[in-house]
N, C-alpha and C. Protein backbone atom coordinates (compact mmCIF):
# COMPACT_ATOMS: atom_id res chain seq x y z
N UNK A 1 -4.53 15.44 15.84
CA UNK A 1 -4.29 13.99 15.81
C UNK A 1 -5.58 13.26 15.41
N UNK A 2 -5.65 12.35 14.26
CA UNK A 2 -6.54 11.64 13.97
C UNK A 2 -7.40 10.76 15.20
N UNK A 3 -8.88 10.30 15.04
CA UNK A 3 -8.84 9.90 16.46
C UNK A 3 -9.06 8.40 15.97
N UNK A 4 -9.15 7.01 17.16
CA UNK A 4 -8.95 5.86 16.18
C UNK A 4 -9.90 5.29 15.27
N UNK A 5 -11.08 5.62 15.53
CA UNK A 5 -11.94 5.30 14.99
C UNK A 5 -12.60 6.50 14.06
N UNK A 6 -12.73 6.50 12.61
CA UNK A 6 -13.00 7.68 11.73
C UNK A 6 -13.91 7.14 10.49
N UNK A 7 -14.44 8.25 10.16
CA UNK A 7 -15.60 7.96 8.80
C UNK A 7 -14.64 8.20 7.29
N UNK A 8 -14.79 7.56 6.61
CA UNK A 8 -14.09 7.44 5.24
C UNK A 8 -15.58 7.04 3.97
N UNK A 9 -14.89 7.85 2.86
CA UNK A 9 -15.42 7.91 1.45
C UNK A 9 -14.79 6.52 1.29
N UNK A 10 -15.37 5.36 0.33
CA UNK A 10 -15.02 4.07 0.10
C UNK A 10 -14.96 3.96 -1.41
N UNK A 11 -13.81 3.78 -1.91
CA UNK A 11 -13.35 3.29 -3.51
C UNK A 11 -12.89 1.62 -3.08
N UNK A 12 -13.89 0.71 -3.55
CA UNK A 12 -13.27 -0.64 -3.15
C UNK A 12 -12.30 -1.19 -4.35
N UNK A 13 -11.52 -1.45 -4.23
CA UNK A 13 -10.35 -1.83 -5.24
C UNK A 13 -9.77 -3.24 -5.32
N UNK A 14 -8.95 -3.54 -5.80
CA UNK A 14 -8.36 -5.14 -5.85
C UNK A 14 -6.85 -4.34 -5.35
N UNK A 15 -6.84 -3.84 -4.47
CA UNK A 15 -5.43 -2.64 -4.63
C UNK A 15 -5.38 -2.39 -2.99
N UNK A 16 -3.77 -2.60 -2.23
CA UNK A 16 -3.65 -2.45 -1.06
C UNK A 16 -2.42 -1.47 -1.52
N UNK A 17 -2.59 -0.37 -1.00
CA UNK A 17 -1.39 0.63 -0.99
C UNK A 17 -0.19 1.17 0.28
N UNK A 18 0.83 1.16 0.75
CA UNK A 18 0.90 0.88 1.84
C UNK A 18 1.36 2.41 1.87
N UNK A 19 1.38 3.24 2.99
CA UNK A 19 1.53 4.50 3.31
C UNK A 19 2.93 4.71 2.61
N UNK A 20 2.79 5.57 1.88
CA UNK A 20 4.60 6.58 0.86
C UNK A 20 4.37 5.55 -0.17
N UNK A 21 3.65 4.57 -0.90
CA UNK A 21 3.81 4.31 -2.24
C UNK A 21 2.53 5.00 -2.88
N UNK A 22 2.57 5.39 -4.01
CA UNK A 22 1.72 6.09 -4.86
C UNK A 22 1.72 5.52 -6.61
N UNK A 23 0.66 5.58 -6.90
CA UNK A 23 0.37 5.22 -8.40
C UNK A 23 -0.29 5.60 -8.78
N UNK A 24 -0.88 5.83 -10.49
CA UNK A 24 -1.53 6.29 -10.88
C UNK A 24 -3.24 5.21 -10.99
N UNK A 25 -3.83 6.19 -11.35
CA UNK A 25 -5.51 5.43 -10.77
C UNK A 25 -6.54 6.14 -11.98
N UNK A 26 -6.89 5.38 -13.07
CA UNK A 26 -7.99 5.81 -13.49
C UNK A 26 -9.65 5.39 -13.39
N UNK A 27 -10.35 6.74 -13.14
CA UNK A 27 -11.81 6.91 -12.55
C UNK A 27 -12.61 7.39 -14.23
N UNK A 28 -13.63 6.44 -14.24
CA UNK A 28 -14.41 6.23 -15.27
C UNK A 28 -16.10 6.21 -14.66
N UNK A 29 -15.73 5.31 -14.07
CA UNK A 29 -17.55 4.96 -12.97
C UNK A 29 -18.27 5.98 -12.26
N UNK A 30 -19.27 6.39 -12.68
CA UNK A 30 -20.01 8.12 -12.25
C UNK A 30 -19.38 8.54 -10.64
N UNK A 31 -19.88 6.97 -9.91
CA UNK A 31 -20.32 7.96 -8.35
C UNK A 31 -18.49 7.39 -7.77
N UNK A 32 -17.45 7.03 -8.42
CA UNK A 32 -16.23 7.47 -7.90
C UNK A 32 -15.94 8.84 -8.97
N UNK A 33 -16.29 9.06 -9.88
CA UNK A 33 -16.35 10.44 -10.57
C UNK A 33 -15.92 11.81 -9.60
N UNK A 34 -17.58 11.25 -9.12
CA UNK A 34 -18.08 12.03 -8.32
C UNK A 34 -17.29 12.22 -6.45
N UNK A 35 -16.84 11.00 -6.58
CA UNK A 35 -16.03 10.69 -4.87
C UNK A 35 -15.09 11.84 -5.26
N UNK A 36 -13.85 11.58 -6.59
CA UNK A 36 -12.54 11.78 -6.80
C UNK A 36 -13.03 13.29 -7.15
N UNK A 37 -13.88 13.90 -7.32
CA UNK A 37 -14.41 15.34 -7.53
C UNK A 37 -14.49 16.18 -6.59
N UNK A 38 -14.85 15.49 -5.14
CA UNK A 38 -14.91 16.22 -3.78
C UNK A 38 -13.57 15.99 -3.46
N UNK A 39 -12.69 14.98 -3.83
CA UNK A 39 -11.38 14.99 -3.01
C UNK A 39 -10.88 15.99 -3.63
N UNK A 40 -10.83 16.44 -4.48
CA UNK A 40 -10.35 17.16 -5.33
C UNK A 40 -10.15 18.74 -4.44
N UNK A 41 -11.70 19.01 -4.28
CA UNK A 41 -12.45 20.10 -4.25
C UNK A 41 -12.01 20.24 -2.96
N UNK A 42 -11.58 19.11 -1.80
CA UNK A 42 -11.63 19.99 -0.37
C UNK A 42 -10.53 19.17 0.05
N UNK A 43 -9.80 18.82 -0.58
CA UNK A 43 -8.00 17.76 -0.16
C UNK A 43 -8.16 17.12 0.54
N UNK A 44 -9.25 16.03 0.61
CA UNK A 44 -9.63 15.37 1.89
C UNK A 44 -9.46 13.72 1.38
N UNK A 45 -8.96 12.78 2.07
CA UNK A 45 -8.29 11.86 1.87
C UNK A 45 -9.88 10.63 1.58
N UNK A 46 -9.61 9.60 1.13
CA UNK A 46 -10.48 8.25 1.03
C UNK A 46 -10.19 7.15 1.26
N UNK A 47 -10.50 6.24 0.91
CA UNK A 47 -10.67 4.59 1.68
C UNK A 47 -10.39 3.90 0.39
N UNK A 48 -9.54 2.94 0.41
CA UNK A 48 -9.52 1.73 -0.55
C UNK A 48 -9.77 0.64 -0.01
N UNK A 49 -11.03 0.20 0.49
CA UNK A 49 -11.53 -1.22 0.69
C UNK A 49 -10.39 -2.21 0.20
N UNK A 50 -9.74 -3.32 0.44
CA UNK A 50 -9.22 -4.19 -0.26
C UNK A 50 -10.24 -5.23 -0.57
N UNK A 51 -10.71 -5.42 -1.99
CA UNK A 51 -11.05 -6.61 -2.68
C UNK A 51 -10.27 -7.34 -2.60
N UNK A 52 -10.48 -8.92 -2.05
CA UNK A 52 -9.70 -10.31 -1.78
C UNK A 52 -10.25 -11.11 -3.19
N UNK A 53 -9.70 -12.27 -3.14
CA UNK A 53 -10.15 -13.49 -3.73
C UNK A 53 -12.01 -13.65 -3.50
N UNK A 54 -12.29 -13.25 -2.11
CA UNK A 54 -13.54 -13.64 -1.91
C UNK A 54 -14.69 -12.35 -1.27
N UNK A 55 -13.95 -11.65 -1.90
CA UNK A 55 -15.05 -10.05 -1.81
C UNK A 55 -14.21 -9.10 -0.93
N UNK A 56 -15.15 -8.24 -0.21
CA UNK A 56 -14.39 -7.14 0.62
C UNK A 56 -14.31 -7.80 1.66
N UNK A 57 -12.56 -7.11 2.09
CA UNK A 57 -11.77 -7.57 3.46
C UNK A 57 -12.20 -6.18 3.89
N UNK A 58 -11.63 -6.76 5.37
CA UNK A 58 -11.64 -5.85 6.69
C UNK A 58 -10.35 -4.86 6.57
N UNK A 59 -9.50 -4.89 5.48
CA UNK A 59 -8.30 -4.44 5.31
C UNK A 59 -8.51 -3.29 4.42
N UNK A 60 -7.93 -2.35 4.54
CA UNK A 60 -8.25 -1.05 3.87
C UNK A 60 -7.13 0.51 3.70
N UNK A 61 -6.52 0.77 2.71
CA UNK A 61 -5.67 2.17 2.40
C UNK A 61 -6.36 3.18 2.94
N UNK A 62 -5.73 4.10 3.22
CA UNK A 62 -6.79 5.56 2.94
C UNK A 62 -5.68 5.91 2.62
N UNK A 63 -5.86 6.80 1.50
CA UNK A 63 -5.13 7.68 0.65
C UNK A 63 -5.69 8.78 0.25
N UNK A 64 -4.45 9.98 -0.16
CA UNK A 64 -5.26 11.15 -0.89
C UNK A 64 -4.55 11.03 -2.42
N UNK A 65 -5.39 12.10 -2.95
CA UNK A 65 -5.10 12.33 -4.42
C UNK A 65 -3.70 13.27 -4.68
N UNK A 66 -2.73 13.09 -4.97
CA UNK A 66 -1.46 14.12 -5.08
C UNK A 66 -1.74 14.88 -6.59
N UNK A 67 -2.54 14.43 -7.64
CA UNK A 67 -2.24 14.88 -9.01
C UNK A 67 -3.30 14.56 -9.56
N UNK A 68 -3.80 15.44 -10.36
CA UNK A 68 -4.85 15.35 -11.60
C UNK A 68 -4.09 15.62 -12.62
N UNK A 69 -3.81 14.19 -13.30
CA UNK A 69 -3.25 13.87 -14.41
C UNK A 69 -3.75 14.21 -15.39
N UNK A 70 -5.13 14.09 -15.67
CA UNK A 70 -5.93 14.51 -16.80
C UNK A 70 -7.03 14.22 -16.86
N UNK A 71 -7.64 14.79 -18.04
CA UNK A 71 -9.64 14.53 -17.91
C UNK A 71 -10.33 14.65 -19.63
N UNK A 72 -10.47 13.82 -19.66
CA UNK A 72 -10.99 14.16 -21.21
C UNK A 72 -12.99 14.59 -21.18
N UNK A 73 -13.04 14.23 -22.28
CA UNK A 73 -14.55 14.88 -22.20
C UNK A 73 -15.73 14.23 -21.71
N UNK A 74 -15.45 13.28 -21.41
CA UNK A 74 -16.43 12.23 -20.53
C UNK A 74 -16.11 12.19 -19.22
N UNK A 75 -15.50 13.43 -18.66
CA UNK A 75 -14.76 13.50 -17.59
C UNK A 75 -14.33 12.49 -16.59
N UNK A 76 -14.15 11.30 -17.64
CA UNK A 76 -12.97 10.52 -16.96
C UNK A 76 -11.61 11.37 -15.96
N UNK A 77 -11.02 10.99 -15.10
CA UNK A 77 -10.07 10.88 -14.89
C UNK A 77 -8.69 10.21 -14.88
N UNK A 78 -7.88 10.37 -14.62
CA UNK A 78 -6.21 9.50 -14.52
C UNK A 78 -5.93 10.87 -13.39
N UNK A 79 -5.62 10.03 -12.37
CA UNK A 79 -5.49 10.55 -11.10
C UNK A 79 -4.05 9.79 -10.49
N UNK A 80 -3.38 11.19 -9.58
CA UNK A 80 -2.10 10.22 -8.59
C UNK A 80 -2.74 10.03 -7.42
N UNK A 81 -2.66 8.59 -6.96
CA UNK A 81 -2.93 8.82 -5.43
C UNK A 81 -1.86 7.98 -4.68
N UNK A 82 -1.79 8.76 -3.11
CA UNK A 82 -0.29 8.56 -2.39
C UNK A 82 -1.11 7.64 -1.12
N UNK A 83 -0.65 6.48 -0.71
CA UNK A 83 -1.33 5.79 0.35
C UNK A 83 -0.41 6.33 1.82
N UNK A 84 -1.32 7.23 2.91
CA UNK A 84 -1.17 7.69 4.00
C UNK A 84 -1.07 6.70 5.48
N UNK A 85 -1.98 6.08 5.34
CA UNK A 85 -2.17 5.16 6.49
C UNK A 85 -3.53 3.56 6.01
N UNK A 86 -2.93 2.68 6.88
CA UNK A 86 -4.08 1.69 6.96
C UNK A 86 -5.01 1.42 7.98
N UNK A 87 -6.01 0.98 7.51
CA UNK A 87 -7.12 0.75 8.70
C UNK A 87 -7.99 -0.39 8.44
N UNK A 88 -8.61 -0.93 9.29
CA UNK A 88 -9.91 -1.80 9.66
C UNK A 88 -11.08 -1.46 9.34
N UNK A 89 -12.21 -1.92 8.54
CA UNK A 89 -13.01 -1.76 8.34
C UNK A 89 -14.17 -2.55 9.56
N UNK A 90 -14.82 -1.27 10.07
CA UNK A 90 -15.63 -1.64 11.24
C UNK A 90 -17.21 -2.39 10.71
N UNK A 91 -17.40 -0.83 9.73
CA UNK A 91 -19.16 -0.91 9.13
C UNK A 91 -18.20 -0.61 7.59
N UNK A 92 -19.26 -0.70 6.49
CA UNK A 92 -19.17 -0.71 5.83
C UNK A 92 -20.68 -0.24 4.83
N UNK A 93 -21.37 0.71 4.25
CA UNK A 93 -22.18 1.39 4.13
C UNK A 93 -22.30 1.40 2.26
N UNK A 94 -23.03 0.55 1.84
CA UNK A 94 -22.81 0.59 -0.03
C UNK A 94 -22.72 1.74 -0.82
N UNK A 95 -23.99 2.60 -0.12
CA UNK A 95 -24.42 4.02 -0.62
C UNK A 95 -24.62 4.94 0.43
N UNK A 96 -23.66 6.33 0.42
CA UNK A 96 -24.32 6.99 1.68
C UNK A 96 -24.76 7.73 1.13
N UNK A 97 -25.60 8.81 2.40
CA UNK A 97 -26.62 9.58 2.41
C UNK A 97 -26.50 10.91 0.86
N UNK A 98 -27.22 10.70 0.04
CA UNK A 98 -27.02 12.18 -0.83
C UNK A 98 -25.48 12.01 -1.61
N UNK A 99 -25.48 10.16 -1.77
CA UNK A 99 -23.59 10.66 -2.56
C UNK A 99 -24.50 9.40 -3.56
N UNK A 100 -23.33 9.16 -4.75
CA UNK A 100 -23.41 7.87 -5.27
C UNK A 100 -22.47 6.77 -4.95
N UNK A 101 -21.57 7.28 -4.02
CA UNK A 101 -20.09 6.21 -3.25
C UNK A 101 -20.99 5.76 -1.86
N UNK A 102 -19.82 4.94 -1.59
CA UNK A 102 -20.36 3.98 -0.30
C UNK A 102 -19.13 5.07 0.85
N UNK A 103 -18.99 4.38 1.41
CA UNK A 103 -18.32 4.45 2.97
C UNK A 103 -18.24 3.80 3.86
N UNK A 104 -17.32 3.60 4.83
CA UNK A 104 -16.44 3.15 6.05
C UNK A 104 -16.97 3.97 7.46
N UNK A 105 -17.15 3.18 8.49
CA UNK A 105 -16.51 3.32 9.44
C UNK A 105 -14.84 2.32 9.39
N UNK A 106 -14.20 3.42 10.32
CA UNK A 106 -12.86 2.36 10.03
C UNK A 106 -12.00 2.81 11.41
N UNK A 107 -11.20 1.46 11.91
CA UNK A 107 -9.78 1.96 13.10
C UNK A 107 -8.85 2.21 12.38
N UNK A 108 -8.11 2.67 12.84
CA UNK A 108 -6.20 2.62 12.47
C UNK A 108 -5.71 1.25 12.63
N UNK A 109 -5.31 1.37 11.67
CA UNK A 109 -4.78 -0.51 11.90
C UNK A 109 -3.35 -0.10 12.99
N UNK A 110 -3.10 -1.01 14.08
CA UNK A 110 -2.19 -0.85 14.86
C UNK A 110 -1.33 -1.45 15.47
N UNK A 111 -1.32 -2.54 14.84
CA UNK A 111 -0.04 -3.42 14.60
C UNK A 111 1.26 -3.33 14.45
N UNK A 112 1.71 -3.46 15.42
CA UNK A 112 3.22 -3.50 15.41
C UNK A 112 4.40 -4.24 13.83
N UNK A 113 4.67 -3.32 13.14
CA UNK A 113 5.12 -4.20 11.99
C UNK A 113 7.20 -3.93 11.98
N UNK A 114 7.37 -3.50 13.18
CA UNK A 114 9.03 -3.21 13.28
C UNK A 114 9.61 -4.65 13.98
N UNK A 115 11.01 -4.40 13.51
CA UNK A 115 11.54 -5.57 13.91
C UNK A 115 12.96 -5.19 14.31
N UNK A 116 13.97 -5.89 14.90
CA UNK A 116 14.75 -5.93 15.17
C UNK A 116 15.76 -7.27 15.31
N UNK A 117 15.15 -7.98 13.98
CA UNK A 117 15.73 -9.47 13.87
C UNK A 117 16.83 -9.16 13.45
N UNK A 118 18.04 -9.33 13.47
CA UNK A 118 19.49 -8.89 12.38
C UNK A 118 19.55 -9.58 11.13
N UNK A 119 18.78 -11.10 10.58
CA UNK A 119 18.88 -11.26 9.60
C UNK A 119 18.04 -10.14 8.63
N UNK A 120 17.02 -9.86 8.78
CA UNK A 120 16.18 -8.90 8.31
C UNK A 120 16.55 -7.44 7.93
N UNK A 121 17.61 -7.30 8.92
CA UNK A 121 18.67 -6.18 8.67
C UNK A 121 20.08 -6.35 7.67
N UNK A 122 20.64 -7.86 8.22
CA UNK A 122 21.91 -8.15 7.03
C UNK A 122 21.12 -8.14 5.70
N UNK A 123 20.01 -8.60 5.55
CA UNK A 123 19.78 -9.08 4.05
C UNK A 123 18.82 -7.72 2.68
N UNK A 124 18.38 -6.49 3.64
CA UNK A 124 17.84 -5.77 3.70
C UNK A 124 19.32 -4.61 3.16
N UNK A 125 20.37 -4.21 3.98
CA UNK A 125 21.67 -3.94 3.36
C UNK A 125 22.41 -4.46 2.43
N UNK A 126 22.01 -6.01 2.51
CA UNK A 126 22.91 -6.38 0.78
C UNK A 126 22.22 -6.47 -0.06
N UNK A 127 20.86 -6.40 -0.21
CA UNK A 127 19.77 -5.92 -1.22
C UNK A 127 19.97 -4.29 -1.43
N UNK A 128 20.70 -3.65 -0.84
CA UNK A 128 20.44 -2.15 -0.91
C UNK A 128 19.13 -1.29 -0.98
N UNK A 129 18.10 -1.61 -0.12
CA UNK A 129 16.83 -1.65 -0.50
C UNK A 129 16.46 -0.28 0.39
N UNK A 130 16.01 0.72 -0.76
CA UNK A 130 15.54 2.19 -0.79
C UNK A 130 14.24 2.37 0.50
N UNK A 131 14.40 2.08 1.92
CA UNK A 131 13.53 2.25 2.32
C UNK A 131 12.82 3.56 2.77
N UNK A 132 13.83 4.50 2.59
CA UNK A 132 13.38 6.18 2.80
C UNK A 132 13.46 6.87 2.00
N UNK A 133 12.44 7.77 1.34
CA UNK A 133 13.09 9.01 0.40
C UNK A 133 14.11 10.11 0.88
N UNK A 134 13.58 9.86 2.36
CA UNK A 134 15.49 10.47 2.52
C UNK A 134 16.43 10.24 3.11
N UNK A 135 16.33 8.99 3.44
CA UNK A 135 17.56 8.20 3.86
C UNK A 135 18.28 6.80 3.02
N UNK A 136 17.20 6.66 2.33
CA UNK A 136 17.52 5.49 1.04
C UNK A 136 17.19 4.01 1.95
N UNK A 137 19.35 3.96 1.62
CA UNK A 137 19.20 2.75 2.06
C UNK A 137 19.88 2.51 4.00
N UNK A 138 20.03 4.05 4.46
CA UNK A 138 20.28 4.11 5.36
C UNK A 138 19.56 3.44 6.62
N UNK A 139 19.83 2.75 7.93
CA UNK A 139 19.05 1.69 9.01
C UNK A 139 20.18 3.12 9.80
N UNK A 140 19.26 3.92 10.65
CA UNK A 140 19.40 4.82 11.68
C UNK A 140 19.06 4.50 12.79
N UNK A 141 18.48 3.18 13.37
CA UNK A 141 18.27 2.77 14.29
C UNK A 141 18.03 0.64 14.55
N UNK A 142 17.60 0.76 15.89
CA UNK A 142 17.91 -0.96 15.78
C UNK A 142 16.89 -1.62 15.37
N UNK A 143 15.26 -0.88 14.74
CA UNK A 143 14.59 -1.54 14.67
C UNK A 143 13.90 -1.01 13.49
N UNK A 144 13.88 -1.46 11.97
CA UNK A 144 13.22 -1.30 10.81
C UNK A 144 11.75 -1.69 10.77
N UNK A 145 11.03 -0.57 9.58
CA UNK A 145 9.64 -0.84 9.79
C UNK A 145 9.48 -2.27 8.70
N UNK A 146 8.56 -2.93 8.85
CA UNK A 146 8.35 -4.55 8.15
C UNK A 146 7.68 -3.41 6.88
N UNK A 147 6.68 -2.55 6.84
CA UNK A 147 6.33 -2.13 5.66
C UNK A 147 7.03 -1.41 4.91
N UNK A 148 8.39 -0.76 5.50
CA UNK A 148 8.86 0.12 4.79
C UNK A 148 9.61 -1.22 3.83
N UNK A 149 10.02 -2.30 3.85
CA UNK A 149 10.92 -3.10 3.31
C UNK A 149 9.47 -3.67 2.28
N UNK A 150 8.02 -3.73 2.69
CA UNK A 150 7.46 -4.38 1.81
C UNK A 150 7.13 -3.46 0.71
N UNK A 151 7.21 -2.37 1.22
CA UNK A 151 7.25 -1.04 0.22
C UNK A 151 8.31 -0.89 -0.96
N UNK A 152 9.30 -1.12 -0.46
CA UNK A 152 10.13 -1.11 -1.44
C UNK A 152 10.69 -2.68 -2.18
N UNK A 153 10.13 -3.86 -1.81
CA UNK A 153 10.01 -5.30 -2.37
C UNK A 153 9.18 -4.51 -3.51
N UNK A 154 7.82 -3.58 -3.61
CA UNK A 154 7.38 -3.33 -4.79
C UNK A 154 6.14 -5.03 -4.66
N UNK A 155 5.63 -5.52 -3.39
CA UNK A 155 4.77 -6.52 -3.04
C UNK A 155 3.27 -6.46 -3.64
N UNK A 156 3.02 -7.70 -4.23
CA UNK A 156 1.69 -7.32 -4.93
C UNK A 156 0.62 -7.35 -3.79
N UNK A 157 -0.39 -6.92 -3.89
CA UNK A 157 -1.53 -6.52 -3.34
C UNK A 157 -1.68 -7.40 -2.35
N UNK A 158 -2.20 -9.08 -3.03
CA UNK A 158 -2.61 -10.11 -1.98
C UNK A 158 -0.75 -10.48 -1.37
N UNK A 159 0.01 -9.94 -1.38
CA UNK A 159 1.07 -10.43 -0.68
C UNK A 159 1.05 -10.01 0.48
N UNK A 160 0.90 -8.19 0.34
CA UNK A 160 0.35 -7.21 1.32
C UNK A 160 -0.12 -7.92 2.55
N UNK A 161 -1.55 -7.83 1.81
CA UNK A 161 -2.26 -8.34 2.62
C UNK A 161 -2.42 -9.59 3.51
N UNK A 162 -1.59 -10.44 2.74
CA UNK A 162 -1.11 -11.94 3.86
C UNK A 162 -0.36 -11.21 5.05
N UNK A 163 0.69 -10.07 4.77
CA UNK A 163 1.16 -9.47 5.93
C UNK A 163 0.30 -8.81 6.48
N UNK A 164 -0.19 -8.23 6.51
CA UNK A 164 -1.02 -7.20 7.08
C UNK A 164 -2.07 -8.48 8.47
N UNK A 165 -2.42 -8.95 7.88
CA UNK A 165 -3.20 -10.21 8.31
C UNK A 165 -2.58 -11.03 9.81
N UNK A 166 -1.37 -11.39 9.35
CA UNK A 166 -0.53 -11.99 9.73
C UNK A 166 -0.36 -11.54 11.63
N UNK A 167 -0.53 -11.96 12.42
CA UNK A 167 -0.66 -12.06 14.31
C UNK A 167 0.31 -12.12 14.94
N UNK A 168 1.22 -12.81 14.35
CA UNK A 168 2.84 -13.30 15.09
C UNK A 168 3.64 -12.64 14.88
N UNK A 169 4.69 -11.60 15.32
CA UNK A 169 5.42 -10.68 15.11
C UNK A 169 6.28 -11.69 14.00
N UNK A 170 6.90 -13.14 14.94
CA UNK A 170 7.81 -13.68 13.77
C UNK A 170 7.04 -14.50 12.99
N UNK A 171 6.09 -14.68 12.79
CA UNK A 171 5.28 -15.21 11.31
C UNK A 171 5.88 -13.55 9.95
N UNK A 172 5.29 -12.68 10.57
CA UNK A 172 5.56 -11.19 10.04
C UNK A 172 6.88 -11.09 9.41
N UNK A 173 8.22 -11.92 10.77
CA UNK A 173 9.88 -11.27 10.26
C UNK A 173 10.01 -12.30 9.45
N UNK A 174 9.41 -13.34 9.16
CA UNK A 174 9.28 -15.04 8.60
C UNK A 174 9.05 -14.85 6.56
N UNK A 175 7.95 -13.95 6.82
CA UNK A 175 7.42 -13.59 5.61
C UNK A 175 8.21 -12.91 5.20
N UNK A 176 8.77 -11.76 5.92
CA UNK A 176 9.72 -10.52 5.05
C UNK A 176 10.88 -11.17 5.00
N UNK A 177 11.27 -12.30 5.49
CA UNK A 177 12.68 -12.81 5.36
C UNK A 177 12.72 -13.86 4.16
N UNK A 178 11.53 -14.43 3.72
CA UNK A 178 10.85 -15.37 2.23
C UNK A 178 11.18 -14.33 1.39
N UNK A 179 10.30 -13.17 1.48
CA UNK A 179 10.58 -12.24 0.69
C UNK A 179 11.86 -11.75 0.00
N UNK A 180 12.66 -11.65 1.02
CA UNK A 180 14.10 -10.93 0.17
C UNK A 180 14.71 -11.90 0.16
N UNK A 181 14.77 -13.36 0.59
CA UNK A 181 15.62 -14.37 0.48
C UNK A 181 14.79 -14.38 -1.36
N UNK A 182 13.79 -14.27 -1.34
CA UNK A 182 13.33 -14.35 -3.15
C UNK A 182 13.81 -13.48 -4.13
N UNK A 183 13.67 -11.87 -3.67
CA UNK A 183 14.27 -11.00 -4.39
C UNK A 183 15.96 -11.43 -4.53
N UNK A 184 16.52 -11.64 -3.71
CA UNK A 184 18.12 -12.07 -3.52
C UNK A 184 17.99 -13.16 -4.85
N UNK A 185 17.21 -14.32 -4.99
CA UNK A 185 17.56 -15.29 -5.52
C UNK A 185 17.25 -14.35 -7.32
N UNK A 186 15.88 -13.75 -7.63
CA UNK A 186 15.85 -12.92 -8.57
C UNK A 186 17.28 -12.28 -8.77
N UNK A 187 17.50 -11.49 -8.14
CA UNK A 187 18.77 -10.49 -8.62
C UNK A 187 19.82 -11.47 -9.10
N UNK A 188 19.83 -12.34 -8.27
CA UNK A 188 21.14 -13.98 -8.42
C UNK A 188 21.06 -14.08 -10.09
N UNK A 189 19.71 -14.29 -10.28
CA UNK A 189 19.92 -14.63 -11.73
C UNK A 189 19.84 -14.18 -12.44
N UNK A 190 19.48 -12.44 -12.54
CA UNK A 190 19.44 -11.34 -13.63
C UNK A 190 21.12 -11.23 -13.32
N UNK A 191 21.72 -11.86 -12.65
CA UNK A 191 23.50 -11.27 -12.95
C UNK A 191 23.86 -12.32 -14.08
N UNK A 192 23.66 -13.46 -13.21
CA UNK A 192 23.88 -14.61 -14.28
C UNK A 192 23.48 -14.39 -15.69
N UNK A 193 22.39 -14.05 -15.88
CA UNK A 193 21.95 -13.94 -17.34
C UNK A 193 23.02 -12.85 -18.17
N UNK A 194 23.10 -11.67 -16.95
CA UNK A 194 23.41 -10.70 -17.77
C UNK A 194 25.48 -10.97 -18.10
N UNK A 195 25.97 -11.94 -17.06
CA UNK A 195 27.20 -12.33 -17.40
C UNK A 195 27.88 -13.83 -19.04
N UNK A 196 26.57 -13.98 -19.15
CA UNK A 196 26.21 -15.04 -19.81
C UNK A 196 25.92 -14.24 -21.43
N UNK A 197 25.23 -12.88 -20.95
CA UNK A 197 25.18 -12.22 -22.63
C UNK A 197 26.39 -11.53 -22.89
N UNK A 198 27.26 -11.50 -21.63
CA UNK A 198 28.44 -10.20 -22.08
C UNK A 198 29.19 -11.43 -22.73
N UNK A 199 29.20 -12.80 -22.22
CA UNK A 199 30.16 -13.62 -22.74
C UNK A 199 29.81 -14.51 -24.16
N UNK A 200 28.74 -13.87 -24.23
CA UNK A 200 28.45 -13.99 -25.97
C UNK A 200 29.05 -12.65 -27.25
């Protein structure tokens, strides 16, 4: 069992990943070269600092690498990486000892992000919204995770992070309920459009 407080390799990014989404990531800059070279070498997971509007937040991914996509001769990379868990940034370290990357001290972020509002649940089923790879769109119990739904909204970075942020359980069900009341209104009008070209 992880313990709560842990040391992390630091890639600071403009990029909040939330645990089970994954994307591809290309590494050009020597001393993440060099970070994404040891992850490589010993399967050991890293830190995505979140870059805000106004520098580094206290908000932070750790993720590992699933795939080495490729490497050309400047040994660039194009790398997969899968986001595992989030955490707090305690310390924060530019350059550590004998590397060219920085590093974290960091907690487990531990925030309660489940809910059990029923609108959040009706609107979450008529969106059909894929919250498990193996249950989809299946709700197996009375209380859904708030990230698994922001996970699959497909939420940009600083949206994330307004949740993540966010203190009030219902500020939290408030936001995810903006959210798909928006996606709902999107889908509303990709029908419209698309009933509007069949009737041309």
């Amino acid at each position: 069992m992880k313990p709560s407080i842990y040391r992390l390799s630091a890639f600071p990014l403009n990029l909040i990943l939330l645990p089970g989404e994954e994307i591809p990531l290309r590494i050009f800059e020597p001393r993440y070269k060099q970070l994404i070279t040891e992850c490589l070498e010993t399967k050991q997971s890293f830190g995505i600092p979140f870059l805000g509007e106004n520098g580094m937040t206290e908000i932070g991914s750790e993720v590992v690498v699933t795939k080495l996509v490729g490497r050309n001769a400047n040994e660039d990379m194009v790398i997969s990486i899968k986001g595992i868990s989030l955490y707090k940034t305690i310390d924060f370290f530019p350059v550590l000892p004998d590397k060219l990357y920085g590093g974290t001290v960091s907690e487990l972020l531990s925030a309660d992000f489940s809910t059990t509002n029923p609108e959040v649940a009706v609107r979450v089923k008529a969106l059909k919204l894929n919250l498990s790879n193996e249950l989809g769109t299946l709700i197996v119990s009375d209380s859904i995770n708030m990230l698994d739904i922001a996970r699959s909204l497909m939420l940009k970075s600083e949206e994330k992070y307004k949740l993540l942020t966010l203190t009030s359980k219902v500020d939290k069900e408030q936001f995810i309920i903006n959210q798909l009341r928006f996606m709902e209104l999107i889908r509303s009008q990709e029908t419209k459009l698309e009933n509007n070209f069949s009737l041309n």
